[in-house]
C-alpha atoms as a PDB file:
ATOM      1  CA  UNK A   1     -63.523 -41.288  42.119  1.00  0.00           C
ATOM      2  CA  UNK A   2     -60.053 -41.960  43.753  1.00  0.00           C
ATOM      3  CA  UNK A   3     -59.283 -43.638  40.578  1.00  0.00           C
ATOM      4  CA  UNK A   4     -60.484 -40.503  38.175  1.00  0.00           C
ATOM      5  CA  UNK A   5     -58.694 -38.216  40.777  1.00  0.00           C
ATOM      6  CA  UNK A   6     -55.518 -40.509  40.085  1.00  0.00           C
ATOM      7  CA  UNK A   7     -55.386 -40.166  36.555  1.00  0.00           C
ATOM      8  CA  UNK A   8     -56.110 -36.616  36.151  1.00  0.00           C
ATOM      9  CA  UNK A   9     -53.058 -36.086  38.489  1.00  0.00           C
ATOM     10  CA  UNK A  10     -50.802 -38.065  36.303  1.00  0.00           C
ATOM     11  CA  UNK A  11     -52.161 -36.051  33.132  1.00  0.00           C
ATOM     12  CA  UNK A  12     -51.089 -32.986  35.265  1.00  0.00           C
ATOM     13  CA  UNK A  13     -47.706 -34.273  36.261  1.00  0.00           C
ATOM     14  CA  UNK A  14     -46.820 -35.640  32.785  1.00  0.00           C
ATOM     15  CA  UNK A  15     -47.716 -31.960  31.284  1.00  0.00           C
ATOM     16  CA  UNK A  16     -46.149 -30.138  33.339  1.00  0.00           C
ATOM     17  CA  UNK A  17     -42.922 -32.413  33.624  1.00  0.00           C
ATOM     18  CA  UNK A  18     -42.859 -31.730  28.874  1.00  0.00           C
ATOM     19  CA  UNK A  19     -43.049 -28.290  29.859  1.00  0.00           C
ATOM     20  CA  UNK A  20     -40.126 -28.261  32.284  1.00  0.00           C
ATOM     21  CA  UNK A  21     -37.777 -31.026  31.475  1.00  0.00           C
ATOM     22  CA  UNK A  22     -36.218 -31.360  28.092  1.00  0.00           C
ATOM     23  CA  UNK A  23     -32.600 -29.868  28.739  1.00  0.00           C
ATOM     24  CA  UNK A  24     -31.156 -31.716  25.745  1.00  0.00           C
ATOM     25  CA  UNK A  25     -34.114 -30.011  23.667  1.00  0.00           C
ATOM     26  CA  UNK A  26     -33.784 -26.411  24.874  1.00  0.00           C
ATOM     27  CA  UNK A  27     -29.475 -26.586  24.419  1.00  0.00           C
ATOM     28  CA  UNK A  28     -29.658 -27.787  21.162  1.00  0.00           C
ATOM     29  CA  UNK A  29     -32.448 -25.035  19.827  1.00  0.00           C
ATOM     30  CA  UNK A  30     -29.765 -22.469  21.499  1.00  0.00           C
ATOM     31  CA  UNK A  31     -26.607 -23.562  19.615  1.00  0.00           C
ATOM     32  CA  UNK A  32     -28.680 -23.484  16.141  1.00  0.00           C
ATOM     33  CA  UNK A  33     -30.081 -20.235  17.142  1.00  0.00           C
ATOM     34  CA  UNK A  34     -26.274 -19.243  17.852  1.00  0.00           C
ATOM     35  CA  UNK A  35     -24.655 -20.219  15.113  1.00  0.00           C
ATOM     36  CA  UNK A  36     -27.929 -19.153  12.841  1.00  0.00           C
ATOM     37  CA  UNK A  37     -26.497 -15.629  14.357  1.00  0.00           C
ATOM     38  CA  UNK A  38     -22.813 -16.240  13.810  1.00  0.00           C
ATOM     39  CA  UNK A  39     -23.305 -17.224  10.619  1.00  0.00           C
ATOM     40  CA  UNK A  40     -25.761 -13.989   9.688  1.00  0.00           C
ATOM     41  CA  UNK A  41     -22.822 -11.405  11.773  1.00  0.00           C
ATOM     42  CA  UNK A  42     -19.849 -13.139   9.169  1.00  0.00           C
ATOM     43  CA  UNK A  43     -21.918 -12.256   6.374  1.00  0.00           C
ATOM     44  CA  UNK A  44     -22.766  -8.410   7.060  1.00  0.00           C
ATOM     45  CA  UNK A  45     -19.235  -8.158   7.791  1.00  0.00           C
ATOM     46  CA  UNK A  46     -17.432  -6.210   5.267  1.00  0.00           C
ATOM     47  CA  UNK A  47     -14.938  -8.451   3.646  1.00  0.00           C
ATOM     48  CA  UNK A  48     -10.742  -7.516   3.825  1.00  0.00           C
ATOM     49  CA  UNK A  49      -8.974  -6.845   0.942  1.00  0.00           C
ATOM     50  CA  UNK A  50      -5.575  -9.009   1.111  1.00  0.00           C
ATOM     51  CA  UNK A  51      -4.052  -5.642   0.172  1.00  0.00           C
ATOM     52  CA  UNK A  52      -5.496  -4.472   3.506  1.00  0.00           C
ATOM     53  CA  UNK A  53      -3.863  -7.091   5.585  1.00  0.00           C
ATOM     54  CA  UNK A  54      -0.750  -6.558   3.950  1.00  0.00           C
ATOM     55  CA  UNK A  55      -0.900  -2.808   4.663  1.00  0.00           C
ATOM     56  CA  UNK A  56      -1.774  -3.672   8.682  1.00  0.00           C
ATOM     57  CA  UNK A  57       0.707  -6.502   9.301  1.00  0.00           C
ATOM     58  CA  UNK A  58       3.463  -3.642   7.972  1.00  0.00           C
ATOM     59  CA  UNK A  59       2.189  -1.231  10.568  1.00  0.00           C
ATOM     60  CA  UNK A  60       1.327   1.711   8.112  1.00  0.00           C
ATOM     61  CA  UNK A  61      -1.750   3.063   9.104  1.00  0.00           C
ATOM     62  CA  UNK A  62      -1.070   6.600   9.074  1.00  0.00           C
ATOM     63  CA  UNK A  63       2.237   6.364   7.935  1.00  0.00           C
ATOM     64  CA  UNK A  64       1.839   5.883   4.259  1.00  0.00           C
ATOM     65  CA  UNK A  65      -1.173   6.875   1.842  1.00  0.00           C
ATOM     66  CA  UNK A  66      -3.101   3.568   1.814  1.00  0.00           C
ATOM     67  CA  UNK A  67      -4.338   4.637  -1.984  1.00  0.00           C
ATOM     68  CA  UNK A  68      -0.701   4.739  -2.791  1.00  0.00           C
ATOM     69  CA  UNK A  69      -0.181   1.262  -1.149  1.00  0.00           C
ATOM     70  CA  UNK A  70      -2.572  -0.271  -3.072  1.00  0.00           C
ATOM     71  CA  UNK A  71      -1.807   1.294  -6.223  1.00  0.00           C
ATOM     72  CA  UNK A  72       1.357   0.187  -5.715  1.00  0.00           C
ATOM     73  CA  UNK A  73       0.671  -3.827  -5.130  1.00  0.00           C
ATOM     74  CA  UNK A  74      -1.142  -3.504  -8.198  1.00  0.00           C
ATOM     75  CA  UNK A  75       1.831  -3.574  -9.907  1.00  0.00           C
ATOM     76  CA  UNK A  76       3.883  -5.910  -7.456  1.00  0.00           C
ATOM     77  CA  UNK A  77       0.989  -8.572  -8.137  1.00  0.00           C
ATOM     78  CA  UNK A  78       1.528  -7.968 -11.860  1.00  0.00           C
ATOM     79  CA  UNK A  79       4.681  -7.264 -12.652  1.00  0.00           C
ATOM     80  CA  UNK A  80       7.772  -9.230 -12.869  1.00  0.00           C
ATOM     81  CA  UNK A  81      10.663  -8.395 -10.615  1.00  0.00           C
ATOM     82  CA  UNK A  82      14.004 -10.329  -9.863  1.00  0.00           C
ATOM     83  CA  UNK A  83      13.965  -9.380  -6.199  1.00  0.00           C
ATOM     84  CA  UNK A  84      10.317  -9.370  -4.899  1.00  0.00           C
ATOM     85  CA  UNK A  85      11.250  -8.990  -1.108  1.00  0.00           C
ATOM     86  CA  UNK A  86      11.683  -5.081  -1.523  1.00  0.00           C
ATOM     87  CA  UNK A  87       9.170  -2.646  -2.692  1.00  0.00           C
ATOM     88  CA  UNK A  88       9.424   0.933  -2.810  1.00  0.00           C
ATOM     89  CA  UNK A  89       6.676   4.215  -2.803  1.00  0.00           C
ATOM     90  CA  UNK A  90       7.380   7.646  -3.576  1.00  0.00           C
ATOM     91  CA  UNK A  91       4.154   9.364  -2.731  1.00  0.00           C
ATOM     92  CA  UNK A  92       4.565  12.819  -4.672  1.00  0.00           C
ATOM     93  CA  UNK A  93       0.755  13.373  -3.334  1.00  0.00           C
ATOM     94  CA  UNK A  94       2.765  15.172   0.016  1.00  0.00           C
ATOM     95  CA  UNK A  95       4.829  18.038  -0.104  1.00  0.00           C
ATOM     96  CA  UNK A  96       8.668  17.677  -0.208  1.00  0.00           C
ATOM     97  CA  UNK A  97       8.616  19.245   3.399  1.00  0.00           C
ATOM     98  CA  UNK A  98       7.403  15.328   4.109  1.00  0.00           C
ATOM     99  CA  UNK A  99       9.204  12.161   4.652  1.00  0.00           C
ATOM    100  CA  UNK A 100       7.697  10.510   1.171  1.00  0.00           C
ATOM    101  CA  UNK A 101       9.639   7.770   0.580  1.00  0.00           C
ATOM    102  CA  UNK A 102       8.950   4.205   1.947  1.00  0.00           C
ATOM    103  CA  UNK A 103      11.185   1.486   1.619  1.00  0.00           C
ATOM    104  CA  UNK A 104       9.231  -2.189   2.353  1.00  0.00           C
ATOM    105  CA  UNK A 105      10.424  -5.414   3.284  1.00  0.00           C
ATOM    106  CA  UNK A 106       7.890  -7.249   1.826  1.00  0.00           C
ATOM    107  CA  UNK A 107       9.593 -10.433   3.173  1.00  0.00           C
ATOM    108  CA  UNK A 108       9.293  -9.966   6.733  1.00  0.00           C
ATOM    109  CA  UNK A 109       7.208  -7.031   6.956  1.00  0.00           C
ATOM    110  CA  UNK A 110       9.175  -4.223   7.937  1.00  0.00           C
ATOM    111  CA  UNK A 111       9.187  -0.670   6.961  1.00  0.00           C
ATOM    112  CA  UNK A 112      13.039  -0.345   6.328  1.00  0.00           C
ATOM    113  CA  UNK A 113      13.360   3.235   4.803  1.00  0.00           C
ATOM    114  CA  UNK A 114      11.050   6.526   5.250  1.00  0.00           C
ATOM    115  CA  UNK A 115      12.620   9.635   3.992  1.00  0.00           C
ATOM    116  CA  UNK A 116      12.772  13.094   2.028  1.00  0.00           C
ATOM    117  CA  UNK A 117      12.574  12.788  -2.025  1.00  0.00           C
ATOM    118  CA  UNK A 118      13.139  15.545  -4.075  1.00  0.00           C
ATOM    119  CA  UNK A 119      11.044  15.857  -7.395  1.00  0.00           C
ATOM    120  CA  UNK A 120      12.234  16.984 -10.352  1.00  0.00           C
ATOM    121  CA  UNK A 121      12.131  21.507 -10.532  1.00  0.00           C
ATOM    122  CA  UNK A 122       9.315  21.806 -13.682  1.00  0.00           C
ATOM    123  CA  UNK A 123       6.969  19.517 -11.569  1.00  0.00           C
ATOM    124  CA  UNK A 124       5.781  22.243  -8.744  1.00  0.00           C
ATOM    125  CA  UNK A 125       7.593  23.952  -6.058  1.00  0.00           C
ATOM    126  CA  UNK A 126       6.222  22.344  -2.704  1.00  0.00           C
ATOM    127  CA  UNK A 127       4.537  20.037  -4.435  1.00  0.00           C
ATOM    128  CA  UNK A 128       4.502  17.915  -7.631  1.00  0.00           C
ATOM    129  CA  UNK A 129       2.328  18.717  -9.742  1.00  0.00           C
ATOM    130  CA  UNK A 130       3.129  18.466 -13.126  1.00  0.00           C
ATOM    131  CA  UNK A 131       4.637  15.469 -14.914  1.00  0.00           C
ATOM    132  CA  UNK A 132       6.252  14.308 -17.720  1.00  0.00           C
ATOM    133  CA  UNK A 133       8.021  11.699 -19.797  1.00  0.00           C
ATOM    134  CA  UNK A 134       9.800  14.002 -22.624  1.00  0.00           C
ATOM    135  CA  UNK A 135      13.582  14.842 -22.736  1.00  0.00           C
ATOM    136  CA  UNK A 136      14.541  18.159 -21.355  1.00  0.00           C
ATOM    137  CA  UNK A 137      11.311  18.296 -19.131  1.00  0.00           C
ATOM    138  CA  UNK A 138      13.264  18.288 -16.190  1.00  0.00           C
ATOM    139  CA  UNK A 139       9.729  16.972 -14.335  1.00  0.00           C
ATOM    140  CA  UNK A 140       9.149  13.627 -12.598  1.00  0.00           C
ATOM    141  CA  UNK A 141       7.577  11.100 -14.153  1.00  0.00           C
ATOM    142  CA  UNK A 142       4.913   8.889 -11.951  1.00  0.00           C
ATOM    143  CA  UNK A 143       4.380   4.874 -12.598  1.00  0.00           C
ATOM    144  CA  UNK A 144       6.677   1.606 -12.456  1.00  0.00           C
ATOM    145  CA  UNK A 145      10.131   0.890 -12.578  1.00  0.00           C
ATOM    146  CA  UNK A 146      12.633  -1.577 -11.959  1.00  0.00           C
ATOM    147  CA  UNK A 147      15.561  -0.821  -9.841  1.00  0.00           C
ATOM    148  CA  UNK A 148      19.482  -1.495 -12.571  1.00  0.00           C
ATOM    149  CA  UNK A 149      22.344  -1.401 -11.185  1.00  0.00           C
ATOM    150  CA  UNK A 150      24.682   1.490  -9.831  1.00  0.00           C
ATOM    151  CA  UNK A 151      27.399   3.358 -10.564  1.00  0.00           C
ATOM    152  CA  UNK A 152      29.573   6.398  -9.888  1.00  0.00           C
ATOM    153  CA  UNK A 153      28.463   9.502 -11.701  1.00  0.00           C
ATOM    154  CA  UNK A 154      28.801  13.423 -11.567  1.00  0.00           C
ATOM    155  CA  UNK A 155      26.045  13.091  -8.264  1.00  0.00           C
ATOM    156  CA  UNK A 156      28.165  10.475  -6.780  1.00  0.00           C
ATOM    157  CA  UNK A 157      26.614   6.871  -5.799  1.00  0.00           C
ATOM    158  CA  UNK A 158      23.366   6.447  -8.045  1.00  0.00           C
ATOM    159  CA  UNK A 159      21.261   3.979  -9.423  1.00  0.00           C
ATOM    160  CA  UNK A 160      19.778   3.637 -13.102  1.00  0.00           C
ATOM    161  CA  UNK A 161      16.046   2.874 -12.615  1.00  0.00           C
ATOM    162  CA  UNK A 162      14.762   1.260 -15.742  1.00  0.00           C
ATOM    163  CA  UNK A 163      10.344   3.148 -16.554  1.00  0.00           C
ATOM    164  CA  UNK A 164       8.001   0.503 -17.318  1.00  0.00           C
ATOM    165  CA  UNK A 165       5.215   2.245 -18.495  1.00  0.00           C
ATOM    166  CA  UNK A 166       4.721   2.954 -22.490  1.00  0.00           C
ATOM    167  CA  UNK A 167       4.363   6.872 -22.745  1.00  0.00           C
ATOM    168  CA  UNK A 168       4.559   7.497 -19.143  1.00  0.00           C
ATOM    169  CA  UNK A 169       7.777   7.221 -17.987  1.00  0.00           C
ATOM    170  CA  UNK A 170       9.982   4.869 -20.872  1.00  0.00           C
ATOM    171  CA  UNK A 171      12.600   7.171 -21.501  1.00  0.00           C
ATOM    172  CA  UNK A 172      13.673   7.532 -17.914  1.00  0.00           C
ATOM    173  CA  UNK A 173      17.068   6.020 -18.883  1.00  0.00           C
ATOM    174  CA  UNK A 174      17.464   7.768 -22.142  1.00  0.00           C
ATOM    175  CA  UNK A 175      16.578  11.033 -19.988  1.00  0.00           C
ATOM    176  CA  UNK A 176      19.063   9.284 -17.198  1.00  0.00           C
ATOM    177  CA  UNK A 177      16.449   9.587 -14.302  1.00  0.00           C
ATOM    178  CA  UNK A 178      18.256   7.731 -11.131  1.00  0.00           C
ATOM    179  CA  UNK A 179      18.459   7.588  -7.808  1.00  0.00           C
ATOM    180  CA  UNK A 180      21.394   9.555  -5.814  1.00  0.00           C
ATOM    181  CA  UNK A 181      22.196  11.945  -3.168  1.00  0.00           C
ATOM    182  CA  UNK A 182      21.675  15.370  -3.258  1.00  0.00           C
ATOM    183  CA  UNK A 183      22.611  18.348  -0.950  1.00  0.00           C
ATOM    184  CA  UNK A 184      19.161  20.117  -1.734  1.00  0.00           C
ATOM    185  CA  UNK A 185      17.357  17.201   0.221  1.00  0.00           C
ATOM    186  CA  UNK A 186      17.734  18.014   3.710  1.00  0.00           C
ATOM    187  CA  UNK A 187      15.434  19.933   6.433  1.00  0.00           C
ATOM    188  CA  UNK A 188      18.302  22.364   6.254  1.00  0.00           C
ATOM    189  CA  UNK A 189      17.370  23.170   3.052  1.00  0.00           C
ATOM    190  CA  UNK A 190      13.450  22.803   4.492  1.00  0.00           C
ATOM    191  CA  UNK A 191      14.214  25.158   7.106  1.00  0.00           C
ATOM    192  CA  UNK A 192      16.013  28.289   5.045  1.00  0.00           C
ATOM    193  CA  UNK A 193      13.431  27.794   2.071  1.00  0.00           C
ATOM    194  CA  UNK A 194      10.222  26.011   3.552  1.00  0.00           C
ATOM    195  CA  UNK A 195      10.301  23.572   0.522  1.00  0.00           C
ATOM    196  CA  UNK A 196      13.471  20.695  -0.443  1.00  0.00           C
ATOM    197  CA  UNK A 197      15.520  21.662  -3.489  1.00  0.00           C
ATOM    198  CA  UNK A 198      14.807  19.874  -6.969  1.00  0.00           C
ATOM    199  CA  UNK A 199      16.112  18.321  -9.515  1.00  0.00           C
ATOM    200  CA  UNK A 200      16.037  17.466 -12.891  1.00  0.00           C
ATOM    201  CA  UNK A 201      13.709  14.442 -12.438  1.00  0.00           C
ATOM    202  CA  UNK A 202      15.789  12.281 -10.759  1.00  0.00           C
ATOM    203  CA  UNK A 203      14.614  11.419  -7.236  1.00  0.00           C
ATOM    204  CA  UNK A 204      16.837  12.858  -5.026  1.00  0.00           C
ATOM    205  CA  UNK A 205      18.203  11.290  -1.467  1.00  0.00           C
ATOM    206  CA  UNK A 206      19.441  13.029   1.712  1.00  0.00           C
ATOM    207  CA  UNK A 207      23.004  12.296   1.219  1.00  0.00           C
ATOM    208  CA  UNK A 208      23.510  10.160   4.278  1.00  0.00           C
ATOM    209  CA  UNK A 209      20.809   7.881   3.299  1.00  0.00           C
ATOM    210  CA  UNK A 210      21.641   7.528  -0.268  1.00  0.00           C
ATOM    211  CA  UNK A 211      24.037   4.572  -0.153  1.00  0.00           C
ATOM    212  CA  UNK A 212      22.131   2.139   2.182  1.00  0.00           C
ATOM    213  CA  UNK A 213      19.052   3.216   0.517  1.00  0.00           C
ATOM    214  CA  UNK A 214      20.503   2.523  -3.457  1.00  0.00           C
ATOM    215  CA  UNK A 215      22.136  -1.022  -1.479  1.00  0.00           C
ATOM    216  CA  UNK A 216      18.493  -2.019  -0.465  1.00  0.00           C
ATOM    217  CA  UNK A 217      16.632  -1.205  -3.736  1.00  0.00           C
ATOM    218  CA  UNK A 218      19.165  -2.431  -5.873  1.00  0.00           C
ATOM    219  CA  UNK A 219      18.990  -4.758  -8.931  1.00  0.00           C
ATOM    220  CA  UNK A 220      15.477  -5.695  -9.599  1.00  0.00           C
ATOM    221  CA  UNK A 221      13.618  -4.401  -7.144  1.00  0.00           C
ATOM    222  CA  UNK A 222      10.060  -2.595  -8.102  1.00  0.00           C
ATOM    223  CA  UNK A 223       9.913   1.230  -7.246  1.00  0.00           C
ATOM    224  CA  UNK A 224       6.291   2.936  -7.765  1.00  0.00           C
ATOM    225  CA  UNK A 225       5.880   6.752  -8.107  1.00  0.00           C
ATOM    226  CA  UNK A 226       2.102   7.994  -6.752  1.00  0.00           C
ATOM    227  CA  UNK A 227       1.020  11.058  -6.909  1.00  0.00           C
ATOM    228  CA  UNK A 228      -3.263  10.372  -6.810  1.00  0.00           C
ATOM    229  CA  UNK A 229      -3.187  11.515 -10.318  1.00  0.00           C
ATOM    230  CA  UNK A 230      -6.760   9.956 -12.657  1.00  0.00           C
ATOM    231  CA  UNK A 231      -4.718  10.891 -15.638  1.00  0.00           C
ATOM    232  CA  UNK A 232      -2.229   8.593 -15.039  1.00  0.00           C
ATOM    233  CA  UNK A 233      -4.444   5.433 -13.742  1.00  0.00           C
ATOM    234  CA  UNK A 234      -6.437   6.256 -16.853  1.00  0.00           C
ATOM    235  CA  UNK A 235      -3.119   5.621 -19.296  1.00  0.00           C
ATOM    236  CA  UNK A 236      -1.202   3.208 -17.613  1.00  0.00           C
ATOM    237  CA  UNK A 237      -1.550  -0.274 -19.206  1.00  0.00           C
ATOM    238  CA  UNK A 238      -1.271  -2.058 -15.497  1.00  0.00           C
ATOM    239  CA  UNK A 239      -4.096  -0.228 -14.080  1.00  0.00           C
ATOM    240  CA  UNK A 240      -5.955  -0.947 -17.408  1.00  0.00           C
ATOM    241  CA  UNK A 241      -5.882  -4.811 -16.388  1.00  0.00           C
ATOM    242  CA  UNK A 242      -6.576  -4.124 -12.859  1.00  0.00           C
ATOM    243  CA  UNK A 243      -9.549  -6.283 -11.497  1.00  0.00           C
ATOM    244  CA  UNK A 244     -11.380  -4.431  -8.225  1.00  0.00           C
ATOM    245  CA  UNK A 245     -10.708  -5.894  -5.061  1.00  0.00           C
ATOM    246  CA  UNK A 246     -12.579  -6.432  -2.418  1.00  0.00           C
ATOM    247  CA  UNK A 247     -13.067  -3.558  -0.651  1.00  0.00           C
ATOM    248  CA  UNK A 248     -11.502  -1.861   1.701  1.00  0.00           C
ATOM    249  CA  UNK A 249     -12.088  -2.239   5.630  1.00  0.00           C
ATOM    250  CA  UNK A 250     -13.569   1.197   7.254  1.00  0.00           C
END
C-alpha cells in the first residue's frame, strides 16, 4: 500500500511539475506570438510614398499643396536638369493674395524661398484660372521648365525660363515669359486692391526678392507651375509616363 501510495504521489508531482515548469517553453511561444503580431501590424500599415518622406523631412506640411509637391517630383524624377539641388513650385491653385512660390533645396532640405507671384492679367483676377501657350495671350502657362540664364531687360534683372512641355507651354521664350521684379507684387498693392497686379505671363517677383531669388534658380534648375488643373495632367507627356506611387500616408 505504502508502495502504491508512493507512486501515485510521484505521478502527481511529475504532472503537476509539466504543468508549472517549462520557462524556456512558455518564453519562446511568447516571442513567436510577438513577432507573429509585429509582423501582421507592418503589413496593415499603409506604406510611405518616398515622395512623402521627401515632403516631411522639408517641413512642408501645411506650407505647400502636397498635390503640387508631388506633381512636381514627377518631373524632377524624370526630367533632366543641370542643377538638381534646387527645385521650384508656383502653386497658381492659391490666390495671388498668398505667398505661392517655394523655392527648395533639395540638397539639404531646406525651404529657401516662399513668396508672392504674380500671374499673367488674361489668366483671372485673384486667381488663375485660365491658361495658355499662344502669343499675345498674355496668360500663364502651367507645366515644366528649365531655369537659362539672366540678363538686363526693360523689367530690370530677369531670367529666360526655357517651357518643356509640347503644346503647353513651348513658346514661353518666343512669347519671352521670365522671371523679374515687378512693382505690382507687393501686399501694398494687396492692401489698396485686395488682389497683386499682373502681368503679361511672366511670373512676377516682389522687387526685393527678385535678385537672390533669379541667383538661386539660375541656370538649369527645374521650375514647375501647378495649378490642380485635369486638363493639363491629361496633355502633358510627363504625367502620361507617370507610374502611381505608393500611396500617400493619412
Amino acid at each position: 500500500m505504502k508502495k502504491l501510495l508512493l507512486v501515485v504521489t510521484t505521478l502527481v508531482f511529475a504532472v503537476f511539475a509539466g504543468l508549472s515548469f517549462h520557462p524556456s517553453y512558455i518564453s519562446e511561444t511568447e516571442t513567436k506570438t510577438d513577432n507573429i503580431e509585429k509582423i501582421d501590424a507592418e503589413n496593415r500599415a499603409p506604406k510611405v510614398s518616398e515622395t512623402q518622406l521627401i515632403y516631411d523631412s522639408l517641413n512642408l506640411d501645411s506650407v505647400l499643396n502636397y498635390d503640387a509637391f508631388e506633381q512636381a517630383m514627377i518631373g524632377y524624377r524624370s526630367i533632366p536638369a543641370k542643377n538638381k539641388d534646387i527645385l521650384t513650385v508656383i502653386d497658381f491653385s492659391l490666390p495671388s493674395t498668398e505667398k505661392r512660390m517655394y523655392v527648395l533645396d533639395m540638397k539639404n532640405k531646406k525651404l529657401l524661398f516662399h513668396t508672392l507671384v504674380s500671374h499673367g492679367r488674361n489668366s483671372g483676377e485673384k486667381f488663375a484660372t485660365e491658361f495658355s501657350n499662344k502669343h499675345g495671350s498674355y496668360q500663364s502657362s502651367l507645366g515644366f521648365y528649365i531655369t537659362d540664364a539672366t540678363y538686363q531687360g526693360g523689367n530690370g534683372y530677369s531670367l529666360r525660363l526655357e517651357g518643356l512641355e509640347p503644346g503647353i507651354n513651348d513658346q514661353a521664350k518666343a512669347r519671352a515669359i521670365v522671371i523679374h521684379g515687378a512693382d505690382y507684387c507687393s501686399e501694398d498693392v494687396i492692401r489698396a486692391t485686395g488682389r497683386l497686379g499682373r502681368s503679361y505671363g511672366c511670373p512676377a517677383l516682389p522687387r526685393a526678392l527678385n535678385k537672390p531669388i533669379i541667383n538661386t534658380i539660375k541656370e538649369g534648375s527645374l521650375l514647375f507651375i501647378y495649378a490642380g488643373d485635369d486638363a493639363y495632367t491629361a496633355d502633358s507627356d510627363v504625367f502620361k509616363k507617370y507610374q502611381t506611387e505608393p500611396t500617400r500616408r493619412s
